[in-house]
C-alpha atoms as a PDB file:
ATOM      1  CA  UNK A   1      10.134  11.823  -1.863  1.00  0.00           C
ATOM      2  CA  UNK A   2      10.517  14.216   0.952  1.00  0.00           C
ATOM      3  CA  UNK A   3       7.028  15.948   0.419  1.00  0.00           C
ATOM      4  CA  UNK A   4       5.454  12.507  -0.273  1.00  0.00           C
ATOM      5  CA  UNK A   5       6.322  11.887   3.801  1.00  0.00           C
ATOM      6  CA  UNK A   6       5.424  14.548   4.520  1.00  0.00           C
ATOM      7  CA  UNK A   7       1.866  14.600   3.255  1.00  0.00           C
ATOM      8  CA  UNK A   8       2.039  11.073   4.659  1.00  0.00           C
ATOM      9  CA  UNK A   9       2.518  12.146   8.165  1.00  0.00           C
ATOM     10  CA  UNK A  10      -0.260  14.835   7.456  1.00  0.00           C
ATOM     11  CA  UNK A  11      -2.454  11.450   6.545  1.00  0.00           C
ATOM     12  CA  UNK A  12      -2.921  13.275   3.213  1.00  0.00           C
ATOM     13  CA  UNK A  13      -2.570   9.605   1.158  1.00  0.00           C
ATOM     14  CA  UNK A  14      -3.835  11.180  -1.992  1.00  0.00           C
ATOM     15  CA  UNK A  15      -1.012  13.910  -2.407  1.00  0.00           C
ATOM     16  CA  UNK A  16       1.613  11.764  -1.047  1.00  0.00           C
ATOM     17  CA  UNK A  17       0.620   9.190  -3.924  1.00  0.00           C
ATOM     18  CA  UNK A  18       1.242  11.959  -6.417  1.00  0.00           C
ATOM     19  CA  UNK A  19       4.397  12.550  -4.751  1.00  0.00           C
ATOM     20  CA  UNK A  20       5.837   9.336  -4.809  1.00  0.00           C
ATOM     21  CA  UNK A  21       4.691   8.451  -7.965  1.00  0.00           C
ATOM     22  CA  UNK A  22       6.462  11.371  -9.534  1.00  0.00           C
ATOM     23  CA  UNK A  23       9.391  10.447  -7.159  1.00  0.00           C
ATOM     24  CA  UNK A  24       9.956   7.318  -8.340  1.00  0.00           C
ATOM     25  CA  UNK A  25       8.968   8.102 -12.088  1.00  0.00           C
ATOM     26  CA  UNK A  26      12.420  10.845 -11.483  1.00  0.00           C
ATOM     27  CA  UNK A  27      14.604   7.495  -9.904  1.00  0.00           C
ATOM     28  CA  UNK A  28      13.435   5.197 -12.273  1.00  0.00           C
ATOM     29  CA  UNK A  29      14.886   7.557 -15.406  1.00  0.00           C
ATOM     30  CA  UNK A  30      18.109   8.383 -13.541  1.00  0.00           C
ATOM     31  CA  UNK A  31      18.422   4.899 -13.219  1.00  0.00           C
ATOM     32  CA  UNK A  32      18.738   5.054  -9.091  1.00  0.00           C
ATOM     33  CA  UNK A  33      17.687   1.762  -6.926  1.00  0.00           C
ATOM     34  CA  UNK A  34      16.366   3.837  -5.202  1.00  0.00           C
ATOM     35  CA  UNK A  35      13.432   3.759  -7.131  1.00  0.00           C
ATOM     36  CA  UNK A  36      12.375   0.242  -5.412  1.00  0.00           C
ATOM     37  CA  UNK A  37      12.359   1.869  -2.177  1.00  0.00           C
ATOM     38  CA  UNK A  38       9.977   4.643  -3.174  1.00  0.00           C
ATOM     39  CA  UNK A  39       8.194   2.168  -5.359  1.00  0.00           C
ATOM     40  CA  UNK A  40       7.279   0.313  -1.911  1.00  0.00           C
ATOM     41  CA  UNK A  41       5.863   4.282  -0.580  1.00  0.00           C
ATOM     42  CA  UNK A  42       4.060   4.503  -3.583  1.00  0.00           C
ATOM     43  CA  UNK A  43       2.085   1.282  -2.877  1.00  0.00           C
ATOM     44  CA  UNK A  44       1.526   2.036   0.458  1.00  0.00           C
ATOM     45  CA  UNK A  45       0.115   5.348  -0.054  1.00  0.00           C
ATOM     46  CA  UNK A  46      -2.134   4.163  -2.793  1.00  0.00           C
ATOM     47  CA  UNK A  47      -3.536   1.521  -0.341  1.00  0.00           C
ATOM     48  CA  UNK A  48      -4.124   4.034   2.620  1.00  0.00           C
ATOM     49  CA  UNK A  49      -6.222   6.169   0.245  1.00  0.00           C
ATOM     50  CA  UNK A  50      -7.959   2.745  -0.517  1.00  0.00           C
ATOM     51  CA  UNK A  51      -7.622   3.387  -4.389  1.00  0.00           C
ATOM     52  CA  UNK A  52      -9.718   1.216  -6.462  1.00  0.00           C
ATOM     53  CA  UNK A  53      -6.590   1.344  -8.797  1.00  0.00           C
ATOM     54  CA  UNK A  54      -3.848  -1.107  -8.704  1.00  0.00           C
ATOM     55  CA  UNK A  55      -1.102   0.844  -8.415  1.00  0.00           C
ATOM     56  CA  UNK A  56       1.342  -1.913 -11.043  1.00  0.00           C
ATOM     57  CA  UNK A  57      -1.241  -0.766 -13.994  1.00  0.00           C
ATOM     58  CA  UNK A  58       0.599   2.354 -14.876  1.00  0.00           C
ATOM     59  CA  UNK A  59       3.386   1.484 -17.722  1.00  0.00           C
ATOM     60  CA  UNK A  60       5.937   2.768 -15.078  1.00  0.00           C
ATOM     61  CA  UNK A  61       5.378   0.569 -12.375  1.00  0.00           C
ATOM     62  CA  UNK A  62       4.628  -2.571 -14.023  1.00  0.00           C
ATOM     63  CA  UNK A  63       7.892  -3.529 -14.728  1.00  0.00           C
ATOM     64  CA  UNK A  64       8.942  -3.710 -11.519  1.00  0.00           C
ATOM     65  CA  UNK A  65       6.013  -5.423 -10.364  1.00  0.00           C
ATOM     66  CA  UNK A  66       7.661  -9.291 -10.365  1.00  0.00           C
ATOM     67  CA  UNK A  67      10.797  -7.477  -8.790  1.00  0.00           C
ATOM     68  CA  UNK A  68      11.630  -9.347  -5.516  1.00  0.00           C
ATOM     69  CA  UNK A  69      11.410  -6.595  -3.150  1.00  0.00           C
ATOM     70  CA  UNK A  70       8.355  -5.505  -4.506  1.00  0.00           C
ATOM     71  CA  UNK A  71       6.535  -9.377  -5.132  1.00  0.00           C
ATOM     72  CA  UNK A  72       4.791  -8.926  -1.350  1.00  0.00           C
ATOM     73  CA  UNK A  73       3.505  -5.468  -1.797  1.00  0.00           C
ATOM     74  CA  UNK A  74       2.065  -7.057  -5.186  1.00  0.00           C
ATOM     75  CA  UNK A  75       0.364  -9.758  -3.537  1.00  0.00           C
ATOM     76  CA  UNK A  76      -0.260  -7.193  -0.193  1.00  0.00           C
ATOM     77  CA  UNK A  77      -2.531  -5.167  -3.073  1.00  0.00           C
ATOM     78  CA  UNK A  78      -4.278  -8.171  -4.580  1.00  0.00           C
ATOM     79  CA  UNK A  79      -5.024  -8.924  -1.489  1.00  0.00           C
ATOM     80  CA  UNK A  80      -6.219  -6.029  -0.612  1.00  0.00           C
ATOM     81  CA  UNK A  81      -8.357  -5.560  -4.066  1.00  0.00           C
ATOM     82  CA  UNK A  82     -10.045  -8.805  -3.155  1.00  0.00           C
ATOM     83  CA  UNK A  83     -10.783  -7.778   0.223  1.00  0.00           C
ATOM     84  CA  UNK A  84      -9.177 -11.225   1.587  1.00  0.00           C
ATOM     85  CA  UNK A  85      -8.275  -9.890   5.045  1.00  0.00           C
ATOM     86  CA  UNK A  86      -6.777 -13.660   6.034  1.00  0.00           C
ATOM     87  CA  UNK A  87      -4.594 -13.608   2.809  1.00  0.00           C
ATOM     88  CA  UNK A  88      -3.614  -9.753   3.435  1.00  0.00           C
ATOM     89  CA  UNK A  89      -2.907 -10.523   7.028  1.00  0.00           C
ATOM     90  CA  UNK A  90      -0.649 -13.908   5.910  1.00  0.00           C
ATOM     91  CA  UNK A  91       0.891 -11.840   3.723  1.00  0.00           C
ATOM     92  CA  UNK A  92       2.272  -9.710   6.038  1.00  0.00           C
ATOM     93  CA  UNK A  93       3.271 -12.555   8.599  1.00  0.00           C
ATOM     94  CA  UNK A  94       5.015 -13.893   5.760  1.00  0.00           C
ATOM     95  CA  UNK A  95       7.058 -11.173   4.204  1.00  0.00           C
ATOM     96  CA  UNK A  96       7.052  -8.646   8.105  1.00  0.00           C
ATOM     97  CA  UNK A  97      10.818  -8.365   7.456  1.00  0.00           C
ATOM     98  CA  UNK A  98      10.662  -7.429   4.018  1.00  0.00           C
ATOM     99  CA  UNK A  99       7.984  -4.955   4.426  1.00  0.00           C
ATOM    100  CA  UNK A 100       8.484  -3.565   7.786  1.00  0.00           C
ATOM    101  CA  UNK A 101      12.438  -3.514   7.553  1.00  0.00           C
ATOM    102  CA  UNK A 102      11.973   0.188   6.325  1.00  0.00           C
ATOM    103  CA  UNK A 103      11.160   2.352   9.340  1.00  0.00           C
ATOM    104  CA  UNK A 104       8.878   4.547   7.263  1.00  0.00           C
ATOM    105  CA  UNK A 105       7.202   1.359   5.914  1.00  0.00           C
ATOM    106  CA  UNK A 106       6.906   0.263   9.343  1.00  0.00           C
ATOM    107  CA  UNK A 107       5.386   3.118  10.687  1.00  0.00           C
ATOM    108  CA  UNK A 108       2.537   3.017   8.460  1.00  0.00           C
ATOM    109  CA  UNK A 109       1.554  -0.689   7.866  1.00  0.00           C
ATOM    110  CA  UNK A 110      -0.855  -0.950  10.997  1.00  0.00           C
ATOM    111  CA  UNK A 111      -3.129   2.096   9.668  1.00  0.00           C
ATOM    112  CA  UNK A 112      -3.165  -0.426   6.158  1.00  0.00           C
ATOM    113  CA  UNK A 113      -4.605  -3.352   8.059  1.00  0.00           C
ATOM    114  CA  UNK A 114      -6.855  -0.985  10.292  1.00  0.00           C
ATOM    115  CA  UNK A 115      -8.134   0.128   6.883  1.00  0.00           C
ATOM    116  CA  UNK A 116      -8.366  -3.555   5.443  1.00  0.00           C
ATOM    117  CA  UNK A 117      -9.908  -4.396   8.899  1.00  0.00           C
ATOM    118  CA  UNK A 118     -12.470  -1.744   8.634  1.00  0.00           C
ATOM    119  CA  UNK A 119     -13.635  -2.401   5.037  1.00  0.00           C
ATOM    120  CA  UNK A 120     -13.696  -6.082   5.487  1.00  0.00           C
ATOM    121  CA  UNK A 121     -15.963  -5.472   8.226  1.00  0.00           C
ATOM    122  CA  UNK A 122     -18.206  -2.633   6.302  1.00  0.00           C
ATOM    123  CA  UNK A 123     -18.589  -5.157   3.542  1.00  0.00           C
ATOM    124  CA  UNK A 124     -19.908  -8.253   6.251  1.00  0.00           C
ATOM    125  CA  UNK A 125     -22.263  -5.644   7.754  1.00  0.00           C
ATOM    126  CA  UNK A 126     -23.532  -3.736   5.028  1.00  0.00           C
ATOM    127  CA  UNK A 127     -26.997  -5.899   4.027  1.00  0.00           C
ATOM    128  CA  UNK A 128     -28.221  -5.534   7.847  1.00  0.00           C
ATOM    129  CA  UNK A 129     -29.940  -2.320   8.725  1.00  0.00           C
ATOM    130  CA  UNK A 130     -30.038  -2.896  12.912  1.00  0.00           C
ATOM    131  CA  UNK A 131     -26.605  -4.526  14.500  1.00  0.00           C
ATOM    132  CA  UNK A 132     -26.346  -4.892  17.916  1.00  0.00           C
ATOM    133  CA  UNK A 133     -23.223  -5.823  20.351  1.00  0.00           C
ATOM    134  CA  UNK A 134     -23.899  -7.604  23.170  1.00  0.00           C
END
């Protein structure tokens, strides 16, 4: 879990994904609750490397996937795989003290919706070779 922040605050998303993932894989056989809070890292890293993966289709996670802590991260990444920036955004208004109650979770979630932001608007501007701002 420890490494996973750290390659987080590194902005290395991919390794930190690894890390949590095995984190949580280590909780979730020791039986720790823990494992929901690293669950929620795990999601959050795998959307900051903008992973074409949903992160609930491993056999580990998907259990856990209709738990209620983790219900607005699920929706945050369907969201997210549908590239539905109101819904995302809602989302968040919505659930902010569920998701952002975590001060690690907190500290993170704005570079998620830059990133949602930023594809949204690469997908509305890739057909059009010349833009211009005025």
């Amino acid at each position: 879990e420890c490494g996973g922040k750290m390659h987080m605050a590194d902005r290395d998303w991919s390794q930190a994904q690894t890390e949590f993932f095995e984190s949580f894989k280590n909780y979730d056989e020791a039986g720790s609750p823990e494992r929901i809070r690293v669950l929620k890292y795990l999601v959050l890293s795998n959307l900051l490397m903008e992973s074409p993966i949903n992160p609930f289709d491993s056999q580990e996670t998907k259990p856990y996937q209709n738990d209620p802590h983790i219900v607005p991260l699920t929706s945050l990444v369907e969201a997210y795989h549908e590239r539905n920036i109101q819904e995302f955004e809602q989302i968040l208004r919505e659930n902010r003290k569920e998701i952002t109650e975590d001060s690690f979770m907190r500290e993170h979630i704005e570079d998620v919706l830059r990133s949602v932001r930023s594809q949204v608007l690469s997908d509305l501007i890739q057909p059009y070779t010349r833009i211009g701002i005025r």
